[in-house]
C-alpha atoms as a PDB file:
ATOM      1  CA  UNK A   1     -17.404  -7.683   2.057  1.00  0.00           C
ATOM      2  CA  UNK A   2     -19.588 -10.530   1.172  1.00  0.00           C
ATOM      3  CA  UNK A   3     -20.096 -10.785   5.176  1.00  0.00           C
ATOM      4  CA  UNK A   4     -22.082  -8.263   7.061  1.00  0.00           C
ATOM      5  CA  UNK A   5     -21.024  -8.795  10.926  1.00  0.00           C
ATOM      6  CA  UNK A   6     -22.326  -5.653  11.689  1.00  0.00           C
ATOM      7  CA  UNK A   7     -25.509  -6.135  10.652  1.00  0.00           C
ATOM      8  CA  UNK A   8     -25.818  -9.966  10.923  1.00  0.00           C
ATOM      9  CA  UNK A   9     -24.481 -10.090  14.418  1.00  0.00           C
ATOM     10  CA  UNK A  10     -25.961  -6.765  15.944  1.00  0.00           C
ATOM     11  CA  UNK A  11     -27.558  -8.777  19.052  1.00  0.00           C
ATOM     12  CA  UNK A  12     -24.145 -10.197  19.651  1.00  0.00           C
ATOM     13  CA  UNK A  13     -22.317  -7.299  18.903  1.00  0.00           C
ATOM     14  CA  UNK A  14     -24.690  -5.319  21.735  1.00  0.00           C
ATOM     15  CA  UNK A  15     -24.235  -8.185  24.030  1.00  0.00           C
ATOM     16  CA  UNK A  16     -20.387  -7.381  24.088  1.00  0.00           C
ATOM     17  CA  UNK A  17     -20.938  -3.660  23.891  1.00  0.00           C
ATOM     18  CA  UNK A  18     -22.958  -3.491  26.523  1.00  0.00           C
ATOM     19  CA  UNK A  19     -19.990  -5.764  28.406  1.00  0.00           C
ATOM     20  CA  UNK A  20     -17.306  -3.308  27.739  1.00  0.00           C
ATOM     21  CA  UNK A  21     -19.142  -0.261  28.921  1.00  0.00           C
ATOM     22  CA  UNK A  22     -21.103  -1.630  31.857  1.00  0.00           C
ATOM     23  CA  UNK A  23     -17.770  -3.931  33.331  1.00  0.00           C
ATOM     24  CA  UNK A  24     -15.080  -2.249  31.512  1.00  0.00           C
ATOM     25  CA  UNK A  25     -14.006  -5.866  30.246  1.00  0.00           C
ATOM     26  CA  UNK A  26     -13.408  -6.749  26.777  1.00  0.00           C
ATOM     27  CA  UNK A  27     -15.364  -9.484  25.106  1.00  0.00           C
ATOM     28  CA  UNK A  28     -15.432 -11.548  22.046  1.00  0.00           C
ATOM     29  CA  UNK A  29     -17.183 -14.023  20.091  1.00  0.00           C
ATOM     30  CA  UNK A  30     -16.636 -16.348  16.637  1.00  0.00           C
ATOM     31  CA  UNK A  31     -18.679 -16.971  13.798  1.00  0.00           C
ATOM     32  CA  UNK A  32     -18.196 -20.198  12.389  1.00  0.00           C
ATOM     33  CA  UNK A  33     -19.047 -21.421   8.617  1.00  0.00           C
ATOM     34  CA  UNK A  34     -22.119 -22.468   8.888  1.00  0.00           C
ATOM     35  CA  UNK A  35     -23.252 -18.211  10.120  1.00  0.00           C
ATOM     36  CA  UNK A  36     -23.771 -19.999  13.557  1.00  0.00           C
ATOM     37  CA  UNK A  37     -21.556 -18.171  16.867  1.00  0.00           C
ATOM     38  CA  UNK A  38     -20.222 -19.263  19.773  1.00  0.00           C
ATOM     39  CA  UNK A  39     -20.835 -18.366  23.195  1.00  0.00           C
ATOM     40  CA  UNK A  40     -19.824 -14.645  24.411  1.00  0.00           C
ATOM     41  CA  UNK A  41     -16.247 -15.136  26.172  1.00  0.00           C
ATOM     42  CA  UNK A  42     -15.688 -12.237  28.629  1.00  0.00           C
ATOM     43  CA  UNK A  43     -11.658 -11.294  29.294  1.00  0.00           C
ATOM     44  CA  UNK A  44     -10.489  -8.225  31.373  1.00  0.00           C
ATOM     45  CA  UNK A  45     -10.105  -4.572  30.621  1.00  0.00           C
ATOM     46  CA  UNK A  46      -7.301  -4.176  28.122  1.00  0.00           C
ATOM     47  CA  UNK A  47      -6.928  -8.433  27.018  1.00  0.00           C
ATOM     48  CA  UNK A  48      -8.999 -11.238  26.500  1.00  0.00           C
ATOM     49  CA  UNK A  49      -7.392 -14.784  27.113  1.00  0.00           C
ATOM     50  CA  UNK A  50      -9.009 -17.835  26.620  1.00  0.00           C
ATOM     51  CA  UNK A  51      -8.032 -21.249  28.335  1.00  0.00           C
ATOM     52  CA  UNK A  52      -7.005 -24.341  26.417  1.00  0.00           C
ATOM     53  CA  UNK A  53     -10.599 -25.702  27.404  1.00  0.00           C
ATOM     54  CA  UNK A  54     -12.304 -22.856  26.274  1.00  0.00           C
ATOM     55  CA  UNK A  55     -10.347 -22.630  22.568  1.00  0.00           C
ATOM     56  CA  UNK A  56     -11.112 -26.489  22.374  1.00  0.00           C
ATOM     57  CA  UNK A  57     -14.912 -25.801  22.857  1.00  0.00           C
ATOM     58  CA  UNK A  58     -14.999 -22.821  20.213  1.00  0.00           C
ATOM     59  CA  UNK A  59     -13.205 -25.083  17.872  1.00  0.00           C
ATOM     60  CA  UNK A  60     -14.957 -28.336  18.568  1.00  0.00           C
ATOM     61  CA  UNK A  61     -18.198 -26.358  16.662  1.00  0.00           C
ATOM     62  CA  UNK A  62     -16.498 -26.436  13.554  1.00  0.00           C
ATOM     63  CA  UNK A  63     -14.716 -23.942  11.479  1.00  0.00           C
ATOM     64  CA  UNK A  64     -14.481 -20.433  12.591  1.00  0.00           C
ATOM     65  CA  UNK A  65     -14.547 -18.350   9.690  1.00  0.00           C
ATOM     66  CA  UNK A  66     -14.305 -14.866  11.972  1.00  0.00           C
ATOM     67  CA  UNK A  67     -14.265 -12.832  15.189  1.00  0.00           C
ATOM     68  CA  UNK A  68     -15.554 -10.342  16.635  1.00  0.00           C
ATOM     69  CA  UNK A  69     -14.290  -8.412  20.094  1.00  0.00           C
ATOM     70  CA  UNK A  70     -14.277  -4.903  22.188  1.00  0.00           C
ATOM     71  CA  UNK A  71     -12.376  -2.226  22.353  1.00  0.00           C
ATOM     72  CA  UNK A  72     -12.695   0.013  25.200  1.00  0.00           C
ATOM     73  CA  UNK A  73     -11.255   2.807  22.557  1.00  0.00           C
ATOM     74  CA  UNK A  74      -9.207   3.217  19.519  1.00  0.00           C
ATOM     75  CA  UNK A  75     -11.177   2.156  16.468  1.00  0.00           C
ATOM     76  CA  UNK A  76      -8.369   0.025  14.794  1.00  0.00           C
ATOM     77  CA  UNK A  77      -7.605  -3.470  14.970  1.00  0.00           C
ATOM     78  CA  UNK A  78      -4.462  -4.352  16.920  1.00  0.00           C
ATOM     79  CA  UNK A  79      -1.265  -5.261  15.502  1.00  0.00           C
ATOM     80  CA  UNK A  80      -1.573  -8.538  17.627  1.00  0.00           C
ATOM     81  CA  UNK A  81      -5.292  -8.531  16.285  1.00  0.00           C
ATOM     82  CA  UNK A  82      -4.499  -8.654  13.167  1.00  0.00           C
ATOM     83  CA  UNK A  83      -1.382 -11.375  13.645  1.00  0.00           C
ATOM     84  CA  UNK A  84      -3.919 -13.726  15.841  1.00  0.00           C
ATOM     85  CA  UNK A  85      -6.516 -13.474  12.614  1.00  0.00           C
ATOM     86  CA  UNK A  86      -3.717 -14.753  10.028  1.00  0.00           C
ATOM     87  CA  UNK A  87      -2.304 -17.516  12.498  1.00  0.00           C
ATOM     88  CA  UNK A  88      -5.170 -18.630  12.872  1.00  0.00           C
ATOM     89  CA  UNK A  89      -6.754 -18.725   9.333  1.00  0.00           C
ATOM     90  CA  UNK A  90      -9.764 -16.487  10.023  1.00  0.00           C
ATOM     91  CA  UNK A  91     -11.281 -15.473   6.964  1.00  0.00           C
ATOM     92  CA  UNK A  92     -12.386 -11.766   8.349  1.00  0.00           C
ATOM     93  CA  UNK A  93     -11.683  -9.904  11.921  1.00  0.00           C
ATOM     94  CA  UNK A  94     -13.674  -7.269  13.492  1.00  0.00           C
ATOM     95  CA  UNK A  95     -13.106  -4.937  16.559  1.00  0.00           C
ATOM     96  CA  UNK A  96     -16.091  -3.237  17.888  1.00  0.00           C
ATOM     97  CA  UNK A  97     -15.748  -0.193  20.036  1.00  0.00           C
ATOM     98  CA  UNK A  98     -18.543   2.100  22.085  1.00  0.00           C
ATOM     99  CA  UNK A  99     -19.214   5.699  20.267  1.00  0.00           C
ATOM    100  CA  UNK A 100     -20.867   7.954  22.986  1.00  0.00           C
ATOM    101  CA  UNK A 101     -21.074  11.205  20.182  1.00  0.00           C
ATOM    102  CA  UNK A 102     -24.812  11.552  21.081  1.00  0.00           C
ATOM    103  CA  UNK A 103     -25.408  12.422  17.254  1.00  0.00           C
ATOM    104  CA  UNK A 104     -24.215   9.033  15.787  1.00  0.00           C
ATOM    105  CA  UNK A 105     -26.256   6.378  14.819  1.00  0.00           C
ATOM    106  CA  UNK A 106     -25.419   3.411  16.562  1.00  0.00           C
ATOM    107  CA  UNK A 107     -23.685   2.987  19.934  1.00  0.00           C
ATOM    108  CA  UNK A 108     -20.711   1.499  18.417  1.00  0.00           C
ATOM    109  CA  UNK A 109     -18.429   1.792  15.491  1.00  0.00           C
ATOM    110  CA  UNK A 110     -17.259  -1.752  13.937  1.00  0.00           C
ATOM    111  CA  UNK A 111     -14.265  -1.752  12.167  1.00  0.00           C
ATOM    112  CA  UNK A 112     -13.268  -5.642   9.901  1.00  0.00           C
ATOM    113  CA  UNK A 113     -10.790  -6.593   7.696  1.00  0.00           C
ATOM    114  CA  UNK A 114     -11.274  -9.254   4.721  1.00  0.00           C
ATOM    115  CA  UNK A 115      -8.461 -11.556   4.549  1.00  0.00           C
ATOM    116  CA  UNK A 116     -10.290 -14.375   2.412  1.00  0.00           C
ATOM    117  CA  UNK A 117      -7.669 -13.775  -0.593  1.00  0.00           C
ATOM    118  CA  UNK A 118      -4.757 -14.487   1.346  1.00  0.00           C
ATOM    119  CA  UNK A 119      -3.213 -17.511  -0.002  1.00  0.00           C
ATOM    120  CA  UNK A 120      -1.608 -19.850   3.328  1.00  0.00           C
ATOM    121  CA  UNK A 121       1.960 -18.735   1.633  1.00  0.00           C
ATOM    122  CA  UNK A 122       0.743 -15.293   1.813  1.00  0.00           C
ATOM    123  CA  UNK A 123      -0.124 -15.286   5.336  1.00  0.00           C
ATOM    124  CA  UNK A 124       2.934 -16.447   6.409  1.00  0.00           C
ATOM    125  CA  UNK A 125       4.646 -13.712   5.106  1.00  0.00           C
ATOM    126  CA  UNK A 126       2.130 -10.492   6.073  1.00  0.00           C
ATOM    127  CA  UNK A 127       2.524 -12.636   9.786  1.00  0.00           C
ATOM    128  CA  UNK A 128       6.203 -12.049   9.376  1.00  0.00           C
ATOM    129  CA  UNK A 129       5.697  -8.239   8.448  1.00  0.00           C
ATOM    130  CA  UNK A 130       3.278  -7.484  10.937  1.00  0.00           C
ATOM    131  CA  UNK A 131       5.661  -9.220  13.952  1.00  0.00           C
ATOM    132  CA  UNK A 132       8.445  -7.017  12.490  1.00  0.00           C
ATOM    133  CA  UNK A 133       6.102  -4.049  12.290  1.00  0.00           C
ATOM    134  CA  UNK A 134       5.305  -4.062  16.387  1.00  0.00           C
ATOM    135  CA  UNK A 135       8.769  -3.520  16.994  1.00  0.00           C
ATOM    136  CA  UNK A 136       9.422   0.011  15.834  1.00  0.00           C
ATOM    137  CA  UNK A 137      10.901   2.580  18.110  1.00  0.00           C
ATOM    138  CA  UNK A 138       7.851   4.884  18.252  1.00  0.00           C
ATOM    139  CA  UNK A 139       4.358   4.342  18.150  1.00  0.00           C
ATOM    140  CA  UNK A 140       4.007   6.486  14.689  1.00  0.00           C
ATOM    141  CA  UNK A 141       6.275   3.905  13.180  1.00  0.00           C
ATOM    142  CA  UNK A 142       4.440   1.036  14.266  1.00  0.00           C
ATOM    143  CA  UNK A 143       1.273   2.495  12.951  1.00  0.00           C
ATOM    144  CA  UNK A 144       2.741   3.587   9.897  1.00  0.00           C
ATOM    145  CA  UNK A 145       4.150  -0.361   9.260  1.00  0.00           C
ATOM    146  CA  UNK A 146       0.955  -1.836   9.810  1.00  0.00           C
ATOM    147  CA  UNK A 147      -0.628   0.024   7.801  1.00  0.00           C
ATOM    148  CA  UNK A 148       1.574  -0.486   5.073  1.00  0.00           C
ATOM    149  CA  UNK A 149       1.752  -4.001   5.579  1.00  0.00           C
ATOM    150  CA  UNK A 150      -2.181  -4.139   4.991  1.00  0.00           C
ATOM    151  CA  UNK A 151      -1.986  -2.291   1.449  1.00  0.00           C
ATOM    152  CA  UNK A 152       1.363  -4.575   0.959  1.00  0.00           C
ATOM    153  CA  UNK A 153      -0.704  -7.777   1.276  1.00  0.00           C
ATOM    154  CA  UNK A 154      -4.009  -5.999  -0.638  1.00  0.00           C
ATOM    155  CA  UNK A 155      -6.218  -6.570   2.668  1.00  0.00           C
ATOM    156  CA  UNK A 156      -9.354  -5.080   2.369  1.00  0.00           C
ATOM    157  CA  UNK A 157     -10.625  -3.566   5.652  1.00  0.00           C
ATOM    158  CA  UNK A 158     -14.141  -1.074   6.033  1.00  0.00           C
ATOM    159  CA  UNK A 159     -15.693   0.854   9.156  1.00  0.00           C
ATOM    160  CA  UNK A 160     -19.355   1.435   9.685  1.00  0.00           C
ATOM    161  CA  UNK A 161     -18.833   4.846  10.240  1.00  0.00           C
ATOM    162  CA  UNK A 162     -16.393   7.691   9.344  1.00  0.00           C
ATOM    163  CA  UNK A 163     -13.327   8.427  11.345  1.00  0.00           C
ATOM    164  CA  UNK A 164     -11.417  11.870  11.115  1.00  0.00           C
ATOM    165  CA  UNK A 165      -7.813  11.159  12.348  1.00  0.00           C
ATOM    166  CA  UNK A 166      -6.001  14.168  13.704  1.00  0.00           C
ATOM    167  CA  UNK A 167      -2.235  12.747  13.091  1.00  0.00           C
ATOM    168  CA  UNK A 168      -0.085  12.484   9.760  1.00  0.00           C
ATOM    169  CA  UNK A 169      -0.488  11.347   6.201  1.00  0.00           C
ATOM    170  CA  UNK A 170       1.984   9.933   4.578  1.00  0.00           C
ATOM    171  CA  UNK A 171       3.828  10.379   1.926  1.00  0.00           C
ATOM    172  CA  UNK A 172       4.691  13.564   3.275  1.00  0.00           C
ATOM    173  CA  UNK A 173       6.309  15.142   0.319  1.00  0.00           C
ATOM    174  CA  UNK A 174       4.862  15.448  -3.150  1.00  0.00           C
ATOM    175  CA  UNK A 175       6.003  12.300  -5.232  1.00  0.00           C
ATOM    176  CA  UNK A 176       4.520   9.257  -6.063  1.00  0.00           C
ATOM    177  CA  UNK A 177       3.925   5.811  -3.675  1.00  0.00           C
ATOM    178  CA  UNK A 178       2.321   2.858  -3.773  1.00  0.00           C
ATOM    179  CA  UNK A 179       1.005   3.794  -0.466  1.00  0.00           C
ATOM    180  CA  UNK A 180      -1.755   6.258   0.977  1.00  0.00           C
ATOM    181  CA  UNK A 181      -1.318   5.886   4.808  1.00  0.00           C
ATOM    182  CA  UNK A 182      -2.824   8.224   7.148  1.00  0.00           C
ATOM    183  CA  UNK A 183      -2.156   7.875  11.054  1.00  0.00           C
ATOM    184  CA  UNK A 184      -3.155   9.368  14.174  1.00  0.00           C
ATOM    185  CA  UNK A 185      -5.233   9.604  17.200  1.00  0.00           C
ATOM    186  CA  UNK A 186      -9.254   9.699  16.010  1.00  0.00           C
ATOM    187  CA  UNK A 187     -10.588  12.595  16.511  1.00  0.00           C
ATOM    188  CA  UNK A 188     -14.412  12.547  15.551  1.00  0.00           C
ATOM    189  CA  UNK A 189     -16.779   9.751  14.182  1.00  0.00           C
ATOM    190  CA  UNK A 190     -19.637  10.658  12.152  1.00  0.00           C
ATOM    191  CA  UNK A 191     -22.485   8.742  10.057  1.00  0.00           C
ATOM    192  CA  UNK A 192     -21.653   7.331   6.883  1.00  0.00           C
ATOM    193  CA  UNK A 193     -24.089   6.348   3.970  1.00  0.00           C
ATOM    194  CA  UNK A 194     -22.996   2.716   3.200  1.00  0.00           C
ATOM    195  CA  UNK A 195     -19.559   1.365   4.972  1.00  0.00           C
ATOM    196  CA  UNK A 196     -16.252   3.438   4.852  1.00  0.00           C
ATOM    197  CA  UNK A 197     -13.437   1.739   3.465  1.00  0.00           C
ATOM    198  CA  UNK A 198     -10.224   2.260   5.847  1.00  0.00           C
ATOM    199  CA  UNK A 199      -7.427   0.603   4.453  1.00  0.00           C
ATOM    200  CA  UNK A 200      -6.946   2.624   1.401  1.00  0.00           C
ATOM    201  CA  UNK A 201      -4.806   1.345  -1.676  1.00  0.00           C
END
């Protein structure tokens, strides 16, 4: 990625960190063209919704090119996440999310996906997939869609640090696919030299 949030934004990143672990409230904010960002918006614990006067502000700056919120856990972006970034033309979206291992670097774990390829007739379509995708019956199947949605539309995604899922990889039998998706609930994080990609093609 030609954009390094985590290391370009790492006072702002902190600033929301430090939100979601001292008021258990999830907070975001956007970087516009320019590399300027907005003010930190605060939501609750599990959401963050902003009023009509408060999306007017952010987009009175100018063109917001990416965001960049908390998790309170779960290192992957959201299906809605990732539906909210196409809709609304961002070129990359990040989710940031505490790590309390006391042998990582870091006190969080960044996870962003590049979406700057994505032609407008493009997005339209992966927005279709992914609004399909959060319907399945169980929550492997939605996790298993989105994921296959992202190597569908060639979406690039990395994480800061390396994340050891204890779930399923699929395909489960031996034959060839188009697509390597592994799914799960993380189990450990650990240091990484360089960024770990996450969305593997």
């Amino acid at each position: 990625m030609d954009l390094d949030i985590s290391k370009e934004y790492n006072q702002e990143i902190k600033e929301i960190i430090e939100t979601q672990k001292n008021e258990n409230r999830e907070a975001i904010f956007f970087i516009y063209k320019d590399g300027s960002v907005s003010d930190i918006y605060k939501g609750e614990s599990t959401h963050i919704s902003l009023s009509r006067d408060q999306e007017a502000r952010i987009m009175s700056r100018g063109n917001v090119i990416a965001s960049v919120h908390s998790h309170p856990t779960g290192f992957d972006l959201s299906t809605i996440d990732i539906m909210t970034g196409l809709a609304t033309e961002q070129d990359y979206m990040a989710v940031v999310t505490p790590i309390y291992e006391a042998d990582v670097e870091e006190d969080f774990l960044l996870t962003a996906i590049d979406m700057r390829d994505l032609r407008t007739g493009e997005r339209l379509r992966m927005l279709k997939a992914m609004r399909r995708s959060s319907t399945g019956v169980t929550e492997i199947g939605r996790q298993m869609r989105k994921q296959i949605n992202l190597q569908r539309f060639d979406v690039r995604g990395y994480r800061t640090h390396k994340v050891e899922l204890d779930g399923v990889e699929f395909p489960v039998y031996e034959r060839p696919s188009v697509f390597n998706v592994k799914i799960g609930r993380d189990s450990t994080v650990s240091n990484v030299d360089g960024y770990d990609e996450y969305i593997e093609q």
